[in-house]
N, C-alpha and C. Protein backbone atom coordinates (compact mmCIF):
# COMPACT_ATOMS: atom_id res chain seq x y z
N UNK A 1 65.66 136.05 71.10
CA UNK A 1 64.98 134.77 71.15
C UNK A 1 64.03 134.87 72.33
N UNK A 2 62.43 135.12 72.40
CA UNK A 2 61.88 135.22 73.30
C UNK A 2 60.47 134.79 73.07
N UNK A 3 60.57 133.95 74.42
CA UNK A 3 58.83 133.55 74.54
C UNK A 3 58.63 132.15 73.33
N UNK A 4 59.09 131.67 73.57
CA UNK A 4 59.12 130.38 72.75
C UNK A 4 59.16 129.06 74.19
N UNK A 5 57.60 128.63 74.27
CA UNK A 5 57.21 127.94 75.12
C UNK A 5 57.81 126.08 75.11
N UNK A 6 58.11 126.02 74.10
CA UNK A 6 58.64 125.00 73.80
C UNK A 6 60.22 124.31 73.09
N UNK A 7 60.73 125.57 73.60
CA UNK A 7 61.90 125.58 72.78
C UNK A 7 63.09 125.01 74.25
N UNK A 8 63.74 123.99 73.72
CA UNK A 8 64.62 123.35 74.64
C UNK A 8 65.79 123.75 75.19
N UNK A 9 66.53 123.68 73.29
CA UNK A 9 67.91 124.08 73.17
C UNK A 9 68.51 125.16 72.41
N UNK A 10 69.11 126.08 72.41
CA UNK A 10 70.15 126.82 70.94
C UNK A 10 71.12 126.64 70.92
N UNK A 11 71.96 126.08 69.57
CA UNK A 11 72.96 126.03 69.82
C UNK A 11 73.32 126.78 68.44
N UNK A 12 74.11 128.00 68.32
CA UNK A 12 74.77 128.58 67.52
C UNK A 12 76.11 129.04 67.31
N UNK A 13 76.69 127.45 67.22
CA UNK A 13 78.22 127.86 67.35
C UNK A 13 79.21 128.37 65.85
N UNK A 14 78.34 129.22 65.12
CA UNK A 14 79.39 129.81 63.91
C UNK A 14 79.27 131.84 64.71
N UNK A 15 78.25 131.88 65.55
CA UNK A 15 77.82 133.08 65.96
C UNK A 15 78.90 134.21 66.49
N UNK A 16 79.76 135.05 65.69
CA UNK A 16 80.81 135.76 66.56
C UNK A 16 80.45 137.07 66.87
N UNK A 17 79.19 137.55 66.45
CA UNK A 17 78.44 138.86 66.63
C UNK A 17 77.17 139.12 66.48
N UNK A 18 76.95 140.11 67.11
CA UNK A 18 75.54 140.43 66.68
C UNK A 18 74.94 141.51 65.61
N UNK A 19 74.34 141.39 65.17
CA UNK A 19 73.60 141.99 64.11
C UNK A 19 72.65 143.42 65.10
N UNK A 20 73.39 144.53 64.90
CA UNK A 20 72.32 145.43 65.55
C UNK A 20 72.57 145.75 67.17
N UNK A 21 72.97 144.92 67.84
CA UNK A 21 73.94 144.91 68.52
C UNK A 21 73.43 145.05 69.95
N UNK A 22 72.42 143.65 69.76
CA UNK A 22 71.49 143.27 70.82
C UNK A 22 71.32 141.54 70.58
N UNK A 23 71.72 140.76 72.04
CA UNK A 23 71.33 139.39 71.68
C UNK A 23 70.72 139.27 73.36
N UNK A 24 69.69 138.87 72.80
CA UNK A 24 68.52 138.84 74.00
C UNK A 24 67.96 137.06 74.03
N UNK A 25 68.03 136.44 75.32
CA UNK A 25 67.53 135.51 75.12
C UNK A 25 66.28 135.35 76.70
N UNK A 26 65.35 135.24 76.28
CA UNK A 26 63.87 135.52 77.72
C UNK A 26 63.13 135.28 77.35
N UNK A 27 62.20 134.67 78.52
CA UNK A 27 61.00 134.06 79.21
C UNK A 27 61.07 132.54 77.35
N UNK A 28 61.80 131.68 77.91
CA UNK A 28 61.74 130.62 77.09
C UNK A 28 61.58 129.77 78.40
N UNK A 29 60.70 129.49 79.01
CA UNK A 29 60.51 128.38 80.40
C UNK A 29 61.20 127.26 80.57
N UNK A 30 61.17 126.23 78.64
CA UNK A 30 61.60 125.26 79.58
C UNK A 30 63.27 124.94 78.67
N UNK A 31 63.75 126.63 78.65
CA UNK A 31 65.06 126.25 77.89
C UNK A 31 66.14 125.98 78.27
N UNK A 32 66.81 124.77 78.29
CA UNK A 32 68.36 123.96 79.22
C UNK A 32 69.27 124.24 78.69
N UNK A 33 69.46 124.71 77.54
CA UNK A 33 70.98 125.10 76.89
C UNK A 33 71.26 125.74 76.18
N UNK A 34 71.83 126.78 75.97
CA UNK A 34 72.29 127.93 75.03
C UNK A 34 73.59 127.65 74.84
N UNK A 35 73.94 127.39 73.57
CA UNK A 35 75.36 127.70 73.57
C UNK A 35 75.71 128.40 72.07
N UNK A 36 76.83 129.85 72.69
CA UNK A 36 76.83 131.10 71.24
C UNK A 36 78.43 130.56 71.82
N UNK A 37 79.22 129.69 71.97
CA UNK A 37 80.72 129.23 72.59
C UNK A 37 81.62 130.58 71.53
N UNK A 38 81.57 131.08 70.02
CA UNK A 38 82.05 131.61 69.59
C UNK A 38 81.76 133.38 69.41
N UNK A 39 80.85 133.40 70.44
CA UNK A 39 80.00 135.06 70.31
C UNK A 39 80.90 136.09 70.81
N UNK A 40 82.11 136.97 70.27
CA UNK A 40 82.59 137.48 71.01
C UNK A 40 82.18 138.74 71.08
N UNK A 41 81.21 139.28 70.10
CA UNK A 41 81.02 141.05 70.72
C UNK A 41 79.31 140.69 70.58
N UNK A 42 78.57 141.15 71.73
CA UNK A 42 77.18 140.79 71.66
C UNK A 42 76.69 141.48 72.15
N UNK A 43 77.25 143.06 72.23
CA UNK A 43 76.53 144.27 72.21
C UNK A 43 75.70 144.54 73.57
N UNK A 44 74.61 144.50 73.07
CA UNK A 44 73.98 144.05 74.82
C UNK A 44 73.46 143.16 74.76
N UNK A 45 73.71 142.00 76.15
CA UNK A 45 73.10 141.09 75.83
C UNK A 45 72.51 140.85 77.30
N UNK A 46 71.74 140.14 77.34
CA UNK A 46 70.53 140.09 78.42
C UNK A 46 69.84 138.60 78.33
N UNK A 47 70.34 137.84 79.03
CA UNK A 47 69.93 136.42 79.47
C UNK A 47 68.41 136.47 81.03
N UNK A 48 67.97 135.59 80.22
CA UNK A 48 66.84 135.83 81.20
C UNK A 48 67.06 135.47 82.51
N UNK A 49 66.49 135.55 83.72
CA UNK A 49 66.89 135.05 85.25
C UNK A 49 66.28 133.43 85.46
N UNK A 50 66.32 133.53 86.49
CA UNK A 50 66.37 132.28 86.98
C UNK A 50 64.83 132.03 87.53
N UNK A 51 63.89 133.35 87.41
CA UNK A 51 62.60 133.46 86.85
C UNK A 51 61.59 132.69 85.68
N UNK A 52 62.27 133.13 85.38
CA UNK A 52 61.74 133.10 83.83
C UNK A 52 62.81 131.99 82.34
N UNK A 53 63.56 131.69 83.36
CA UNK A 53 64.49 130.38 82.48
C UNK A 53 65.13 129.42 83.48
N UNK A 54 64.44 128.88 84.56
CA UNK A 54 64.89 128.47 85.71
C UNK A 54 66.01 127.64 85.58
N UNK A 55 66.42 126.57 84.24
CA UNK A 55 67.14 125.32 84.25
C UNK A 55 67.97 125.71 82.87
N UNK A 56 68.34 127.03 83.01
CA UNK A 56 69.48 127.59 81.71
C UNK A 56 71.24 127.18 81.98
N UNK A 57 71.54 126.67 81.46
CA UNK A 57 73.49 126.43 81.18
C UNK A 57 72.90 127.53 80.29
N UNK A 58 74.25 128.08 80.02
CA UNK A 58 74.61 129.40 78.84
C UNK A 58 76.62 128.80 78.86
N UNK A 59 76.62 128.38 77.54
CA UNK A 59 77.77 128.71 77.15
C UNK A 59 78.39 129.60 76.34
N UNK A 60 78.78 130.63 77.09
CA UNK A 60 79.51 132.28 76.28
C UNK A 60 80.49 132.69 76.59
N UNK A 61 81.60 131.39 76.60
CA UNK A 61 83.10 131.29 77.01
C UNK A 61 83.86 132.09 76.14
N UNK A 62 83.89 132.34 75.10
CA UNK A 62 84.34 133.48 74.56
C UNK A 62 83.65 135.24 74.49
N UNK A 63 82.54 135.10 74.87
CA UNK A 63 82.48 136.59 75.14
C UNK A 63 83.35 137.57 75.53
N UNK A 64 83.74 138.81 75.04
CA UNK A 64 84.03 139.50 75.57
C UNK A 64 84.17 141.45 75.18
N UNK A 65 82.89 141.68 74.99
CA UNK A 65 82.40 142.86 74.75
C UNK A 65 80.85 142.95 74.77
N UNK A 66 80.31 143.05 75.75
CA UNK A 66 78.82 143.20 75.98
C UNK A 66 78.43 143.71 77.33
N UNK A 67 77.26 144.22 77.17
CA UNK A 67 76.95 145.30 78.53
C UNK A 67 75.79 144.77 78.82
């Protein structure tokens, strides 16, 4: 999910994996909430900084297999 200037929120809570085995979310500026609450293998995943997504919550309370 990247570079989407106007995009607020995601919320994808049926999400328990990734496809390919990359979940990338960057440079979305003015995005406040992510929530994958059911994502448990997400391969690599790479949340943008505090750069480039300054006002991000991420809920990925079940993660647990990603680099």
């Amino acid at each position: 999910i990247l570079e989407n200037e106007n995009l607020k929120k995601i919320s994808l809570p049926s999400l328990t994996t990734t496809n390919g085995g990359f979940f990338d979310v960057l440079r979305n500026p003015i995005l406040t909430k992510l929530c994958a609450s059911k994502l448990e293998n997400g391969g690599s995943v790479c949340i943008g900084n505090d750069q480039n997504q300054p006002f991000l919550d991420a809920d990925l309370k079940s993660l647990a297999t990603g680099s």
